[in-house]
Protein backbone atom coordinates (compact mmCIF):
# COMPACT_ATOMS: atom_id res chain seq x y z
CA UNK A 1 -7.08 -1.60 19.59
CA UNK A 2 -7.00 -4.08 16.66
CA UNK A 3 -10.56 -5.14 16.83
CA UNK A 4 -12.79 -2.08 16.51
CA UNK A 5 -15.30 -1.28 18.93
CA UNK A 6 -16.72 0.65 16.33
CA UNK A 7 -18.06 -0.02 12.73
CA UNK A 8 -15.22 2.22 9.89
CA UNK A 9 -15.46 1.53 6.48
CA UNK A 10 -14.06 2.47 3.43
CA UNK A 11 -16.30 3.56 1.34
CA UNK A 12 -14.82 5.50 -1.85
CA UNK A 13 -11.62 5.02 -3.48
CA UNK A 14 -9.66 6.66 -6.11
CA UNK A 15 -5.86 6.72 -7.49
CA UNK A 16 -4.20 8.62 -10.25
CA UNK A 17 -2.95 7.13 -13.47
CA UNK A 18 0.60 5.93 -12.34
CA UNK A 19 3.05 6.95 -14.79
CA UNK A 20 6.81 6.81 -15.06
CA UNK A 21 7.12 10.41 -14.54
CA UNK A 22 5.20 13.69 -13.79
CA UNK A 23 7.96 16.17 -14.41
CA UNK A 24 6.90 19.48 -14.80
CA UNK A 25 3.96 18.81 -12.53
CA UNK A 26 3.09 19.40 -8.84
CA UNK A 27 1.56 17.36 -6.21
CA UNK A 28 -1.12 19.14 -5.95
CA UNK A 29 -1.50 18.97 -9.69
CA UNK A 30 -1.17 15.42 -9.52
CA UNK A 31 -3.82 15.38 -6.49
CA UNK A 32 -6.60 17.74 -7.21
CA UNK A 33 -7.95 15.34 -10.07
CA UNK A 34 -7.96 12.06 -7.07
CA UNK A 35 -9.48 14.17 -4.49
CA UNK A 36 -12.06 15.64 -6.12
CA UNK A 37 -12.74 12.21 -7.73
CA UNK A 38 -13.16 10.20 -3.95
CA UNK A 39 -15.02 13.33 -2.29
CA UNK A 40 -17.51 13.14 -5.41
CA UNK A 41 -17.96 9.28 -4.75
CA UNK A 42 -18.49 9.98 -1.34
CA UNK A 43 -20.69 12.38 -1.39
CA UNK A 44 -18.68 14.96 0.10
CA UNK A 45 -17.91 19.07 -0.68
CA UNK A 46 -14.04 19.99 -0.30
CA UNK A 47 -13.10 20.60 2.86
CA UNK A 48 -16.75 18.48 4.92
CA UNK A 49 -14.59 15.14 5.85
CA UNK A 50 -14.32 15.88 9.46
CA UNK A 51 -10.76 14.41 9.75
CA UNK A 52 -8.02 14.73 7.17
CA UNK A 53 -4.55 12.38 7.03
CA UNK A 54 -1.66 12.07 4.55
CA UNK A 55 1.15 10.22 3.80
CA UNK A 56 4.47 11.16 1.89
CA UNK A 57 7.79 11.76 2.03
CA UNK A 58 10.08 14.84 2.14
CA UNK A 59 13.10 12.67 0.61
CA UNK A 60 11.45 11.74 -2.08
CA UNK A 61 10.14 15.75 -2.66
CA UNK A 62 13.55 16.38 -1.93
CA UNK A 63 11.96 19.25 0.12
CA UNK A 64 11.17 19.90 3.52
CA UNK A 65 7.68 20.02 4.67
CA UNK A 66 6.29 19.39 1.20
CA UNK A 67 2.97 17.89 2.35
CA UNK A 68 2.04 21.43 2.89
CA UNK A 69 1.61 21.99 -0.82
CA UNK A 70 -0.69 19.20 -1.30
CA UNK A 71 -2.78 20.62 1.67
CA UNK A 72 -4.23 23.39 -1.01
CA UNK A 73 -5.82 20.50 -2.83
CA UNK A 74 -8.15 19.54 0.52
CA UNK A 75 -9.51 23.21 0.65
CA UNK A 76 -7.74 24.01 4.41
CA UNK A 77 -9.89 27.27 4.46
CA UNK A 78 -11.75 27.02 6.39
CA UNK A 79 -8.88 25.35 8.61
CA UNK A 80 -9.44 21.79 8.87
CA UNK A 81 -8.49 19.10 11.58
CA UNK A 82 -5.19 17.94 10.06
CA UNK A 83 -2.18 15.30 10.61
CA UNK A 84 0.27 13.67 8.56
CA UNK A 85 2.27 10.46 8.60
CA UNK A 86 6.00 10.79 7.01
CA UNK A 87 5.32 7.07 5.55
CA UNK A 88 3.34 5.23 3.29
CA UNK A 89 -0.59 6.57 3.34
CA UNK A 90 -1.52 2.81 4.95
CA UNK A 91 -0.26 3.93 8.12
CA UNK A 92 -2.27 7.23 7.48
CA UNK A 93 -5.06 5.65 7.30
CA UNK A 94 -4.68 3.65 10.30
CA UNK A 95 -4.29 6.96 12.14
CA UNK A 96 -7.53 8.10 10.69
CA UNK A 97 -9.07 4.27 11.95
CA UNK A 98 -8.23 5.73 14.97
CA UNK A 99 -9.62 8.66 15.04
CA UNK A 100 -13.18 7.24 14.14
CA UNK A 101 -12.47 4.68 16.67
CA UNK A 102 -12.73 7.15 19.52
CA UNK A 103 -15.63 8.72 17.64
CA UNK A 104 -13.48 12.48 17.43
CA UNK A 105 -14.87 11.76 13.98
CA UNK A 106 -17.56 10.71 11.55
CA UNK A 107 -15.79 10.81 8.16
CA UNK A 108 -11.97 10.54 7.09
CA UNK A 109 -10.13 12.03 3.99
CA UNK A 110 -6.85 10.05 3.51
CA UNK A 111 -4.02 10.13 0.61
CA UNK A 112 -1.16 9.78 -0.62
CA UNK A 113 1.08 10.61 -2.99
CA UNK A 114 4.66 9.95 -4.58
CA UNK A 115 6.87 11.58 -6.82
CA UNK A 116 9.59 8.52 -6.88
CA UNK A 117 11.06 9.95 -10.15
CA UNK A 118 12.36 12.89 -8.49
CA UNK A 119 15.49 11.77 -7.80
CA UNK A 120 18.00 8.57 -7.69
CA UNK A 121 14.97 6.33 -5.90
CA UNK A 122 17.58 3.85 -5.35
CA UNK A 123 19.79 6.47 -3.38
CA UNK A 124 17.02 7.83 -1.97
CA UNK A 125 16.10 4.33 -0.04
CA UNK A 126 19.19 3.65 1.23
CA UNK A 127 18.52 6.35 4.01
CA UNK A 128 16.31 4.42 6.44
CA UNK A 129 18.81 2.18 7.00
CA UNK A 130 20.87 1.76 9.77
CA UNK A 131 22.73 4.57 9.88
CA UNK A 132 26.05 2.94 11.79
CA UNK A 133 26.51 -0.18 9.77
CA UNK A 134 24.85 -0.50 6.67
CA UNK A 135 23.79 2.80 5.18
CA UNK A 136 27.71 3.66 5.18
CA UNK A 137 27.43 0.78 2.50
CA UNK A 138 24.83 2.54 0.16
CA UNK A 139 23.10 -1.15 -0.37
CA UNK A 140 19.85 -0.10 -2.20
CA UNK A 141 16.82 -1.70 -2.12
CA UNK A 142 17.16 -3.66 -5.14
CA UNK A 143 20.65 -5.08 -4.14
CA UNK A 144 18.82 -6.29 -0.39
CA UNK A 145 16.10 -7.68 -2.29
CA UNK A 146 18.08 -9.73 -3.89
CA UNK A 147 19.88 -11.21 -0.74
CA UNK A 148 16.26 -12.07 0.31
CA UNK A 149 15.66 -13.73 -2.76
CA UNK A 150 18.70 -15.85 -2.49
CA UNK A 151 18.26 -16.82 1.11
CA UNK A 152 14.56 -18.06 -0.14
CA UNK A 153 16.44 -20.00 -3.26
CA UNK A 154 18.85 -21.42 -1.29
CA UNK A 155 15.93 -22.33 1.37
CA UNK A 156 14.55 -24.53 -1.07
CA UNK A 157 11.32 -22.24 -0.82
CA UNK A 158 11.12 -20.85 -4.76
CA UNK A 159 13.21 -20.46 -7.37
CA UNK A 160 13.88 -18.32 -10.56
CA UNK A 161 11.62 -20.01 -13.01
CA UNK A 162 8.57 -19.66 -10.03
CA UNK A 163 9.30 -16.17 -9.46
CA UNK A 164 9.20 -14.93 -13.22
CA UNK A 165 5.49 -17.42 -13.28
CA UNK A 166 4.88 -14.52 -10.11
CA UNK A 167 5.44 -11.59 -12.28
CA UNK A 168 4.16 -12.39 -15.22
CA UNK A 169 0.52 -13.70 -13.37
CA UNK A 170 0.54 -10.16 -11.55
CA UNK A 171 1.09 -8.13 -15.04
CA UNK A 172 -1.36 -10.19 -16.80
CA UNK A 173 -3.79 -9.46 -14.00
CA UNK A 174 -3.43 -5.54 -14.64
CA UNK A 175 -4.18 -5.85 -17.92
CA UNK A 176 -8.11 -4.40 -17.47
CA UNK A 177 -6.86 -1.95 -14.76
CA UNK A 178 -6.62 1.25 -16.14
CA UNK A 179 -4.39 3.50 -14.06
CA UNK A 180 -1.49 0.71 -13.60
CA UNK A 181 1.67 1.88 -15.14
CA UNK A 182 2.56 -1.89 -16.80
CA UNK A 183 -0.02 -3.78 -18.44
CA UNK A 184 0.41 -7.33 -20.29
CA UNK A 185 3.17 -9.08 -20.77
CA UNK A 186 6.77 -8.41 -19.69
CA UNK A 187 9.53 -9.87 -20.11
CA UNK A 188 12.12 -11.08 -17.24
CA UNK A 189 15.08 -9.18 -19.10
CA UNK A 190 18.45 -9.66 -17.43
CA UNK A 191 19.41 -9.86 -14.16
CA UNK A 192 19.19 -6.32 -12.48
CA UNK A 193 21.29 -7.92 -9.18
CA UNK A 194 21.23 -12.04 -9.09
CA UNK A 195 19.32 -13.67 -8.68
CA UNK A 196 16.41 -11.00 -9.78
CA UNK A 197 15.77 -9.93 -13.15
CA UNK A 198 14.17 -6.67 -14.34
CA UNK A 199 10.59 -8.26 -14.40
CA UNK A 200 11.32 -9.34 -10.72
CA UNK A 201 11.37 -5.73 -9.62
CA UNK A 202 8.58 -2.99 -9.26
CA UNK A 203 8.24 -0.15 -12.33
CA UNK A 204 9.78 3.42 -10.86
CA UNK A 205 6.76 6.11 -11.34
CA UNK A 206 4.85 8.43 -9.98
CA UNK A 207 1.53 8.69 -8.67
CA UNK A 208 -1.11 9.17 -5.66
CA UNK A 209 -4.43 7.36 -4.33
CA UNK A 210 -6.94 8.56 -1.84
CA UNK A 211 -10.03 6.71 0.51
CA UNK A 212 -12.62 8.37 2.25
CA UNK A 213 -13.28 6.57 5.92
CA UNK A 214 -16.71 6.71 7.31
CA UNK A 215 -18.35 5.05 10.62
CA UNK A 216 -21.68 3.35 10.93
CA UNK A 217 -25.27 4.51 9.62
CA UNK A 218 -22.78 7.60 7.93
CA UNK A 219 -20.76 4.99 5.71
CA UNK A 220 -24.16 3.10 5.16
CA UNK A 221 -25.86 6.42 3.68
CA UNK A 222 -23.10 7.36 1.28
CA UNK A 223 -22.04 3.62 0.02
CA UNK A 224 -24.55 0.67 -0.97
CA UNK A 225 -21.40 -1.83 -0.18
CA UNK A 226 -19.36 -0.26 2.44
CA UNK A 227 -16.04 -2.23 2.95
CA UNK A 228 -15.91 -3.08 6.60
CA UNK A 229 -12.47 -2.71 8.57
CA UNK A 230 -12.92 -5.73 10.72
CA UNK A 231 -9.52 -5.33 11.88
CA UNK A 232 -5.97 -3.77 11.36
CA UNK A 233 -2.53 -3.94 13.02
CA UNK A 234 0.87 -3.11 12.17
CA UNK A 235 4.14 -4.66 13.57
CA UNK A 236 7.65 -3.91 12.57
CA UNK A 237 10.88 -6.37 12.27
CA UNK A 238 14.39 -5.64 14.16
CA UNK A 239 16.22 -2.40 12.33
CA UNK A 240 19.14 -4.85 11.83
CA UNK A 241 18.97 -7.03 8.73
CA UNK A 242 21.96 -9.61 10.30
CA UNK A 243 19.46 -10.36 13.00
CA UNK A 244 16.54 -11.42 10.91
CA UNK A 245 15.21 -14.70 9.12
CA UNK A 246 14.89 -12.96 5.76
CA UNK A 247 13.06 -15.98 4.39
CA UNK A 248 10.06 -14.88 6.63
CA UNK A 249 8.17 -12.33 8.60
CA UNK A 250 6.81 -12.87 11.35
CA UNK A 251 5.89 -9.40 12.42
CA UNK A 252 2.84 -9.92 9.00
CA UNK A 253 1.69 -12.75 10.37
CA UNK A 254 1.54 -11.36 13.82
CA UNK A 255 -0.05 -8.34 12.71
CA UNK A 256 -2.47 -10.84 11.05
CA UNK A 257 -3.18 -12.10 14.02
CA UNK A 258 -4.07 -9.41 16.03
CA UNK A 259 -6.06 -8.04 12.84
CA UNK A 260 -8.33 -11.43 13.08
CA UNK A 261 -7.10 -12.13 9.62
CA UNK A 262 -6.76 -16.08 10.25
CA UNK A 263 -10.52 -16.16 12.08
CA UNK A 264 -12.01 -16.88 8.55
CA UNK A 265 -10.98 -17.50 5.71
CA UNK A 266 -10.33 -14.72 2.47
CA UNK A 267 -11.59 -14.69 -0.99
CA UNK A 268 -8.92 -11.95 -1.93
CA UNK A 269 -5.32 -10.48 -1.13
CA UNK A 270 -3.94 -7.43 -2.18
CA UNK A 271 -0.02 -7.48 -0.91
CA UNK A 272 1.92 -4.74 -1.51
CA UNK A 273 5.08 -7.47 -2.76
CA UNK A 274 7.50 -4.47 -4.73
CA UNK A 275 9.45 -8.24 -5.27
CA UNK A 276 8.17 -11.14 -7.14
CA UNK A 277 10.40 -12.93 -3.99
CA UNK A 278 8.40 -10.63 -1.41
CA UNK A 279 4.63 -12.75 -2.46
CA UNK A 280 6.38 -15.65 -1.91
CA UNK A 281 7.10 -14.74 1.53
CA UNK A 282 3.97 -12.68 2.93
CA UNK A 283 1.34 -16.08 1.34
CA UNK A 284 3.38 -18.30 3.71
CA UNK A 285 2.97 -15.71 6.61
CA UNK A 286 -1.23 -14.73 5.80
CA UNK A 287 -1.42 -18.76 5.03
CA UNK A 288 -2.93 -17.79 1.73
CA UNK A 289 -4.12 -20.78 -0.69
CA UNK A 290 -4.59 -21.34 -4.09
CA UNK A 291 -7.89 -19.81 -3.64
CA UNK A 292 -7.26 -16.96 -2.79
CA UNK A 293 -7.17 -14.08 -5.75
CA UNK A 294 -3.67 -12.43 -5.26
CA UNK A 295 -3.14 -9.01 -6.05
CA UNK A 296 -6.09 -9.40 -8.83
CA UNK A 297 -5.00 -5.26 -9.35
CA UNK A 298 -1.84 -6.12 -10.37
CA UNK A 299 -0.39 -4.97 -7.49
CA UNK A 300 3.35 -3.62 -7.10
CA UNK A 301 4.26 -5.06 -9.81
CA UNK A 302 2.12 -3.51 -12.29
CA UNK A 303 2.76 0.30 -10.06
CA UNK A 304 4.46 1.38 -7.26
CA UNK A 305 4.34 4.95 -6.60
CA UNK A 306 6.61 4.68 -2.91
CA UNK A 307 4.50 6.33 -0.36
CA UNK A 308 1.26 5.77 -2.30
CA UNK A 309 1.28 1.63 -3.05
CA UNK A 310 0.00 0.44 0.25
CA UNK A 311 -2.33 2.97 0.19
CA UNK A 312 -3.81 1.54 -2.46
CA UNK A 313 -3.63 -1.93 -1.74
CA UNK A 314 -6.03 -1.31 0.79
CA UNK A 315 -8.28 0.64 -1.86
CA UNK A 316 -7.85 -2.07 -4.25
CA UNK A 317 -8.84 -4.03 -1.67
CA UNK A 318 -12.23 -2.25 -0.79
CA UNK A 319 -13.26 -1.64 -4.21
CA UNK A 320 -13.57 -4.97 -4.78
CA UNK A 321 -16.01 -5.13 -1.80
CA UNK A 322 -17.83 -2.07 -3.28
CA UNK A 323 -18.83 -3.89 -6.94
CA UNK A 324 -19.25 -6.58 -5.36
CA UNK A 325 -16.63 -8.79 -6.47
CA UNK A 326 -15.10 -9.70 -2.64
CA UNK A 327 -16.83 -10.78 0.50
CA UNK A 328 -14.03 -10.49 3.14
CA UNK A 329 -10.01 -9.12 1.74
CA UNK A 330 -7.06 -9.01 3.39
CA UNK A 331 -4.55 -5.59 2.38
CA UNK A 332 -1.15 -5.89 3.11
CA UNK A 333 1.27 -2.64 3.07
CA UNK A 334 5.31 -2.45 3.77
CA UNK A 335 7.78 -0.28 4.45
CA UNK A 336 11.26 -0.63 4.55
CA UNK A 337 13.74 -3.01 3.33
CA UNK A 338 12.81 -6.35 3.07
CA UNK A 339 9.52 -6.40 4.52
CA UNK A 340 10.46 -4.44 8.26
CA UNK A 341 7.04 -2.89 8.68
CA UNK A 342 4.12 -4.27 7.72
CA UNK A 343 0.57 -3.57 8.39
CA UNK A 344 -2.40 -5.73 7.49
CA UNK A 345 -6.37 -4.93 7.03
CA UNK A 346 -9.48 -7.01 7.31
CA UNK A 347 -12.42 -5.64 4.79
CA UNK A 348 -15.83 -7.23 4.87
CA UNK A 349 -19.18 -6.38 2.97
CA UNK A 350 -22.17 -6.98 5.15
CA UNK A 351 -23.49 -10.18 4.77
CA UNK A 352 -26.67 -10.87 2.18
């Protein structure tokens, strides 16, 4: 179901202080300080959220079945219902959607978490591709970026001078958010792999984000301006890269779609774009205008913590609702290279 039956919010949101490295520190070190920080906005003790759902990765850990560490951090004693997503924490929190959905639960602890300077992050990637004809290759994610730059260049669609104007509004926008890992101005710098430059490309760090979920009078009692999920969907392109436009993406827009995204029109999108080239691409398939405030957070260009980022779009996205800053958002989240999964939100505040 992609239009709820049922009335979820978010209503709390928190995220670590992305930085280029935690070395030295665990992820439940990194998380303890995040959950404690969304439970206490929510209202809730350790261990009361009736539901609980992650997202990471054991690649990037470098570790099998690291999620279990983080687990000490939610207080699973008492046990507590449990499930994890080996993917970004978006998709965890559509699981936990879910769960509300069919009313198993009232309330929803989600995170994630990424420790993307663990290893060789461009290695790393190259591992969910196709494991017959292209990961032989070792293209990383940077390098495949770039061929979906140049298809939109050569498409007439943007160029290199539009793309820097791309990054350097997204930076400038993080400039009053505290935990992103750029802030201000920064420069294009040289070409990392033609035709994108190093301000074309998201900042490697580390970091984690968590929402709480809640459904109907419960979300009204423990948030003034609970962010409504009106609607959510996720659709994913063909594995093969040969086989795809690269200059669009049509499974966005049809997850828009089914999300009711195009019913009404947006005041805000947070897109989780790792590529200048990427925004360029996901406003022509959400049909965003001019006014409509683009990743006002910054978004992945001003932190990316891979497994954590669209996670926190959709946070980004609901604490805008909270302050009242937003009336209805759109959160976009990806995985994969060039855009093949994506997954899109509706948030609303109630009406005044």
């Amino acid at each position: 179901m992609t239009r709820p039956a049922r009335d979820v919010a978010v209503v709390a949101f928190a995220q670590s202080r992305h930085v280029r490295s935690t070395a030295g520190t665990s992820e439940a070190e990194m998380l303890l300080p995040v959950l404690r920080e969304v439970l206490d906005r929510a209202g809730l003790a350790s261990g009361e959220a009736d539901f609980t759902c992650s997202g990471s990765s054991d690649y990037l850990a470098g570790r099998p079945f690291s999620f279990t560490m983080a687990l000490d951090t939610v207080g699973a004693w008492p046990p507590v219902a449990e499930s994890h997503v080996e993917t970004d924490g978006a998709w965890a929190l559509y699981e936990a959607w879910v769960k509300l959905l069919t009313g198993e639960a009232e309330t929803a602890l989600v995170y994630a978490h990424g420790t993307s300077s663990a290893g060789d992050l461009r290695s790393v990637l190259t591992r969910q591709l196709d494991p017959y004809y292209v990961a032989p290759l070792w293209p990383d994610p940077v390098a495949l970026a770039a061929l979906q730059a140049q298809a939109l260049i050569d498409a007439g669609e943007t160029d290199e001078h539009a793309l820097a104007g791309i990054a350097a509004r997204n930076r400038a926008a993080a400039a009053d958010n505290p935990c992103a890992q750029l802030r201000g101005p920064v420069p294009q710098g040289d070409h990392v792999v033609r035709p994108l430059r190093t301000g074309d490309c998201p900042p490697v760090g580390d970091g984690a984000a968590a929402v709480v979920l809640a459904a109907g009078d419960t979300a009204r009692r423990m948030c003034a301006r609970p962010a409504w999920i009106r609607g959510m969907d996720h659709r994913t392109e063909a594995h093969a890269l040969g086989v795809r436009d690269l200059t669009d993406s049509p499974s966005t827009r049809l997850a828009a779609e089914r999300a009711g995204a195009f019913d009404r029109p947006a005041d805000t999108a947070e897109l989780h774009a790792p590529f200048t080239s990427q925004e360029v691409i996901l406003r022509k398939a959400l049909r965003l205008g001019d006014d409509v405030a683009v990743n006002p957070s910054g978004g992945a260009a001003a932190a990316n913590p891979v497994m954590a980022a669209g996670l926190i779009r959709v946070g980004e996205a609901a604490a805008r609702i909270h302050r009242g800053a937003s009336r209805r958002a759109l959160a976009h989240a990806t995985s994969g290279p060039c855009l093949q999964q994506n997954l899109v939100a509706v948030l609303e505040g109630d009406r005044r």
